[in-house]
N, C-alpha and C. Protein backbone atom coordinates (compact mmCIF):
# COMPACT_ATOMS: atom_id res chain seq x y z
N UNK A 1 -23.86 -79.73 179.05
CA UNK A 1 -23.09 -80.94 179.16
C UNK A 1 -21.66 -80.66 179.62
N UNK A 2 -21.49 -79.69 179.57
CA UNK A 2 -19.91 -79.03 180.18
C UNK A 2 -20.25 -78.07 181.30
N UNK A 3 -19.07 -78.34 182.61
CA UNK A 3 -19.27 -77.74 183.69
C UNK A 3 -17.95 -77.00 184.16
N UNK A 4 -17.66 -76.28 185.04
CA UNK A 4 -16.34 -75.79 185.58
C UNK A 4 -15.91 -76.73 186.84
N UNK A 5 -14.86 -76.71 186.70
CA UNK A 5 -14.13 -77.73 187.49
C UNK A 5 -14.69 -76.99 189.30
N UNK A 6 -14.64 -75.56 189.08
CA UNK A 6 -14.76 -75.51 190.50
C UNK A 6 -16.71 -75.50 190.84
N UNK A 7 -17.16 -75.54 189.99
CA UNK A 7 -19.20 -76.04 190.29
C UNK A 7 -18.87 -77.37 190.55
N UNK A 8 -18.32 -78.31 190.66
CA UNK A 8 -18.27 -79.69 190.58
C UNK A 8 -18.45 -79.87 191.97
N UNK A 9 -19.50 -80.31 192.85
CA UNK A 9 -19.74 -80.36 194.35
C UNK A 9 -19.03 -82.31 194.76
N UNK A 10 -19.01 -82.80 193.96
CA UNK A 10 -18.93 -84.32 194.76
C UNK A 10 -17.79 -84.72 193.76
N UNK A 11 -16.37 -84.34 193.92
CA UNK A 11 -15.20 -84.34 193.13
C UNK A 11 -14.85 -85.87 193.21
N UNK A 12 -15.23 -86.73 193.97
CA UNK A 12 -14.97 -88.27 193.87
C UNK A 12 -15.85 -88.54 193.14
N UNK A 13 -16.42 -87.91 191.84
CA UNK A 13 -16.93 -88.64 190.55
C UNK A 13 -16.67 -88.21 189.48
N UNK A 14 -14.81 -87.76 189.77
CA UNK A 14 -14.58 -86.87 188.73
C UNK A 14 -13.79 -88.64 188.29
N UNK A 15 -14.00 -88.80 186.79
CA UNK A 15 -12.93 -89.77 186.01
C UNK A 15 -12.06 -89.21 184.90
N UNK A 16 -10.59 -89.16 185.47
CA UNK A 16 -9.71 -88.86 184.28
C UNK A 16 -9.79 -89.55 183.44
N UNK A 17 -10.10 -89.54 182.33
CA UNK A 17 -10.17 -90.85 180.36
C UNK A 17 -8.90 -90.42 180.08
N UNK A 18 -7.67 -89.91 180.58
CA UNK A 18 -6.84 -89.95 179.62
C UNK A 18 -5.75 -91.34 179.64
N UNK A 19 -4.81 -91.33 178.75
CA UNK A 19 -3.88 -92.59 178.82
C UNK A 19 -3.80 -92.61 180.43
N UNK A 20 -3.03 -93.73 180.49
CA UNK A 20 -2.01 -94.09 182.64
C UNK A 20 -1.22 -93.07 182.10
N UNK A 21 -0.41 -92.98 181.11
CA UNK A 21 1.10 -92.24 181.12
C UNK A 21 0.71 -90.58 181.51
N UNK A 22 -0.53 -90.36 180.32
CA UNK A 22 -0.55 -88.37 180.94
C UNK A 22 -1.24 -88.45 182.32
N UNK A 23 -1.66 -89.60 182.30
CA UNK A 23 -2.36 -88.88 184.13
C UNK A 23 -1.29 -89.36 185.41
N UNK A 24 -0.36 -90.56 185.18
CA UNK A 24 0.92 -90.36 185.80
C UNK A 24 1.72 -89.66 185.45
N UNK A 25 2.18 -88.76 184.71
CA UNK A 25 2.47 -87.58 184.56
C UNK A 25 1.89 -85.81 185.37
N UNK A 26 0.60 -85.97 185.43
CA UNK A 26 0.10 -85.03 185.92
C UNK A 26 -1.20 -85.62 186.09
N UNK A 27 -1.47 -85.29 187.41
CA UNK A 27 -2.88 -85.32 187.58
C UNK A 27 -3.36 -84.96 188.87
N UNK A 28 -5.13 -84.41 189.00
CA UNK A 28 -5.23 -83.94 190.63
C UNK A 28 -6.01 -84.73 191.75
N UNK A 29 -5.26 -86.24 191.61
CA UNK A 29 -6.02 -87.54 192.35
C UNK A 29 -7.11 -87.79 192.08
N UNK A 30 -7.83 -87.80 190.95
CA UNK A 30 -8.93 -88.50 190.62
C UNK A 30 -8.83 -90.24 190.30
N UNK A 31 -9.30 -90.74 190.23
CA UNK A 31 -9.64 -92.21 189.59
C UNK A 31 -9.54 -91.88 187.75
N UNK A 32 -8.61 -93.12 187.32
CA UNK A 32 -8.11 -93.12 185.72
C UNK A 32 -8.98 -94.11 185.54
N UNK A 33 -9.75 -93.72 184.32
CA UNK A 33 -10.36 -94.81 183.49
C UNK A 33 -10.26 -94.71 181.86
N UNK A 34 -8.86 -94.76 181.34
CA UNK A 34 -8.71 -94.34 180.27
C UNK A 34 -10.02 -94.73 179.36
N UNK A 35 -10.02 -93.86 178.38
CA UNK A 35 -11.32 -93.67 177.46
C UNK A 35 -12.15 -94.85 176.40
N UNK A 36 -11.21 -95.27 176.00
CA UNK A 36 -11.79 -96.88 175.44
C UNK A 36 -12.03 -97.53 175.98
N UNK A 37 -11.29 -97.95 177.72
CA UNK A 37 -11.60 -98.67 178.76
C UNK A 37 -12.87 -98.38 178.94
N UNK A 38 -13.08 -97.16 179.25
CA UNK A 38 -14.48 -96.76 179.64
C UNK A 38 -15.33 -97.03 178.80
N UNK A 39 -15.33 -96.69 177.66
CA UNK A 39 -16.70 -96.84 176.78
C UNK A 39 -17.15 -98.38 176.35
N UNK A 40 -15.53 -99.20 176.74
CA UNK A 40 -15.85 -100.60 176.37
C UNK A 40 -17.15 -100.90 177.03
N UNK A 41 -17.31 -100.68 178.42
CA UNK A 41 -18.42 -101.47 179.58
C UNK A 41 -18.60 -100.60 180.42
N UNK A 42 -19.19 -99.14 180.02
CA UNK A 42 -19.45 -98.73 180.67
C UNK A 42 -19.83 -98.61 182.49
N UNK A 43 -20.43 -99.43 182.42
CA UNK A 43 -21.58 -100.07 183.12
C UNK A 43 -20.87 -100.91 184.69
N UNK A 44 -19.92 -101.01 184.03
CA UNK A 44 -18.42 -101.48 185.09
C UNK A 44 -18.23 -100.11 186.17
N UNK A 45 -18.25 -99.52 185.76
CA UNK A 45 -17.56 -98.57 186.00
C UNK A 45 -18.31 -96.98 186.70
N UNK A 46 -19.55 -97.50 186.16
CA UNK A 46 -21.26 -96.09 186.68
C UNK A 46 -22.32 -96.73 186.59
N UNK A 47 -22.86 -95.92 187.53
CA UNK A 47 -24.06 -96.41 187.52
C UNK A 47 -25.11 -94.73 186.49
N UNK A 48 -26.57 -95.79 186.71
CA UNK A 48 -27.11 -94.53 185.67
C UNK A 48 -27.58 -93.56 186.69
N UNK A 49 -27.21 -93.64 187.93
CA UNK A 49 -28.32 -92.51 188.86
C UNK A 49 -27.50 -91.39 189.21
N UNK A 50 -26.08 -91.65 189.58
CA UNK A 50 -25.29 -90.76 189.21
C UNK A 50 -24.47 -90.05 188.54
N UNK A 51 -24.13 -88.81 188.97
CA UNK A 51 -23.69 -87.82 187.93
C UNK A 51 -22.10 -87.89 188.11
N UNK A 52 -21.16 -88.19 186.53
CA UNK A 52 -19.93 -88.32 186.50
C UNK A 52 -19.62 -86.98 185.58
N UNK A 53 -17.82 -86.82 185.97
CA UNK A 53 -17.47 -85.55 185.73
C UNK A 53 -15.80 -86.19 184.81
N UNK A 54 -15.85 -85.73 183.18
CA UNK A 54 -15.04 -86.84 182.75
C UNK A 54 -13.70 -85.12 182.24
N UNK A 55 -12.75 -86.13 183.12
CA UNK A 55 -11.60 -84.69 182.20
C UNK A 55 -10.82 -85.62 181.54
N UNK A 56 -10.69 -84.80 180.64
CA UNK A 56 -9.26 -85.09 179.47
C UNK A 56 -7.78 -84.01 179.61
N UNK A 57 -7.39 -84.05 178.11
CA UNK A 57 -6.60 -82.76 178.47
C UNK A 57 -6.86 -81.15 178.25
N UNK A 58 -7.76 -80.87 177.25
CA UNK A 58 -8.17 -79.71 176.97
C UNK A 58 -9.51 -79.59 177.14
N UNK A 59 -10.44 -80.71 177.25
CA UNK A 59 -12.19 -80.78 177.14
C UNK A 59 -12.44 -81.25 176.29
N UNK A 60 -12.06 -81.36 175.01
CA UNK A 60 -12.61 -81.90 173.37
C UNK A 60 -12.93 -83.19 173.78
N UNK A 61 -12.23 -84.29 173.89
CA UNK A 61 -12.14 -85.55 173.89
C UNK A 61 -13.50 -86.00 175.23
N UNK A 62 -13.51 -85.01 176.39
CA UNK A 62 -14.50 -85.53 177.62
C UNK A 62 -15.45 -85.31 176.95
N UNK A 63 -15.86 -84.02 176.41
CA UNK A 63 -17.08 -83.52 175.85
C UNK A 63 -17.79 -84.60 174.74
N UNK A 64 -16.93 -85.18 173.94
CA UNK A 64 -17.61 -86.56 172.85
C UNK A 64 -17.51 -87.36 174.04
N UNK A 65 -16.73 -88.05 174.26
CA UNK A 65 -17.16 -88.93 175.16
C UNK A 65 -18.25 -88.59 176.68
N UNK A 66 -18.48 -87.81 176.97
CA UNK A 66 -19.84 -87.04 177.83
C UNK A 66 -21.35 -87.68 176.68
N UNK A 67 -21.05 -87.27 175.46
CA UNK A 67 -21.92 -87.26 174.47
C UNK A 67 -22.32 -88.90 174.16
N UNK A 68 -21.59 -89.72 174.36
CA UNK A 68 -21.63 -91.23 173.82
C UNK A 68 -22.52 -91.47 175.42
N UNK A 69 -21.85 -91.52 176.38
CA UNK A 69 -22.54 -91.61 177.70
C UNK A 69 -23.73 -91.44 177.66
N UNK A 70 -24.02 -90.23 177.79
CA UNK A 70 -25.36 -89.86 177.93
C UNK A 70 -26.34 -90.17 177.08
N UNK A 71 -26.09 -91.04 175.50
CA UNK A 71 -26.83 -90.98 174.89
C UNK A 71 -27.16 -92.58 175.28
N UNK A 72 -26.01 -92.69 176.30
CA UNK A 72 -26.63 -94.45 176.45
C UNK A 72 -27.11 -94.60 177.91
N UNK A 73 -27.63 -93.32 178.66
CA UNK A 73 -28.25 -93.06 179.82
C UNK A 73 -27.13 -92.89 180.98
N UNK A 74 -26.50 -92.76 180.88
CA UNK A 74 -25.45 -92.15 181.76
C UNK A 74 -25.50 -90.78 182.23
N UNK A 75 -25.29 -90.18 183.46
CA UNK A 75 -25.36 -88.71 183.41
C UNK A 75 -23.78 -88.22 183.62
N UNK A 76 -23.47 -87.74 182.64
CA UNK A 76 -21.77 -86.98 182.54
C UNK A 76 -21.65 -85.79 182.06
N UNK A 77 -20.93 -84.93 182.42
CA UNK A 77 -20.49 -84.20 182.24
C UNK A 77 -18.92 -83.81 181.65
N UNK A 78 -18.35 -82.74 180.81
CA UNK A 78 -17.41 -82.48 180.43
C UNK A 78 -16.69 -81.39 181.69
N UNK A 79 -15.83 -81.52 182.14
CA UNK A 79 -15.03 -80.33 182.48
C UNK A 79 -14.24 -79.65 181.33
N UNK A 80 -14.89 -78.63 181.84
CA UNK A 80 -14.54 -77.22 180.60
C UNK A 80 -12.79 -76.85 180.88
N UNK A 81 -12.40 -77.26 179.65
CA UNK A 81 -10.65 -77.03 179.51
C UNK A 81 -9.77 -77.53 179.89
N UNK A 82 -10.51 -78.96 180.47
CA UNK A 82 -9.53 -80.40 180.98
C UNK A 82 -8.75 -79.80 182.08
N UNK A 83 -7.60 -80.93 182.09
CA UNK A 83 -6.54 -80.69 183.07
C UNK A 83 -5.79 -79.23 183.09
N UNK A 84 -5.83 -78.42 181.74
CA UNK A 84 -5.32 -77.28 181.57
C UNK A 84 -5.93 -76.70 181.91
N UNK A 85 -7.19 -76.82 182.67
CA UNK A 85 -7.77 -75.01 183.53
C UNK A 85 -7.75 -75.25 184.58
N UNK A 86 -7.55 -76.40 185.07
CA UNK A 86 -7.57 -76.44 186.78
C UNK A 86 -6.69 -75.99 187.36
């Protein structure tokens, strides 16, 4: 359920979950869908056929939320060590 940022082949399905403020602060042009946003309606936001790639700031936070996803048919993935290993 966790991947490396550089295996990630189709990087326009990477979604940053963190606040607007840390990802206007830093971030490497992905699409923001902060994390409650997301889990509110999923469904807004993915579809179930493709595969999403969710960073946070360290991995903890993508990795549960990877875990809520998928258990509601979503295919996601965690990037391993968030914004801090890229």
């Amino acid at each position: 359920m966790e991947i490396s940022y550089s295996d990630i082949l189709d990087k326009s399905k990477i979604i940053d979950i963190r606040s607007k403020l840390d990802y206007e602060d830093n971030n490497i042009g992905t699409i923001n869908i902060p994390r409650l946003v997301l889990l509110s309606d999923p469904d807004l936001y993915m579809n179930k056929v493709d595969n999403y790639y969710l960073l946070c700031e360290r991995g903890t936070v993508s990795l549960s939320c990877a875990r809520i996803l998928n258990a509601l048919g979503f295919k996601c993935y965690s990037i391993k060590g968030g914004i801090n290993n890229i």
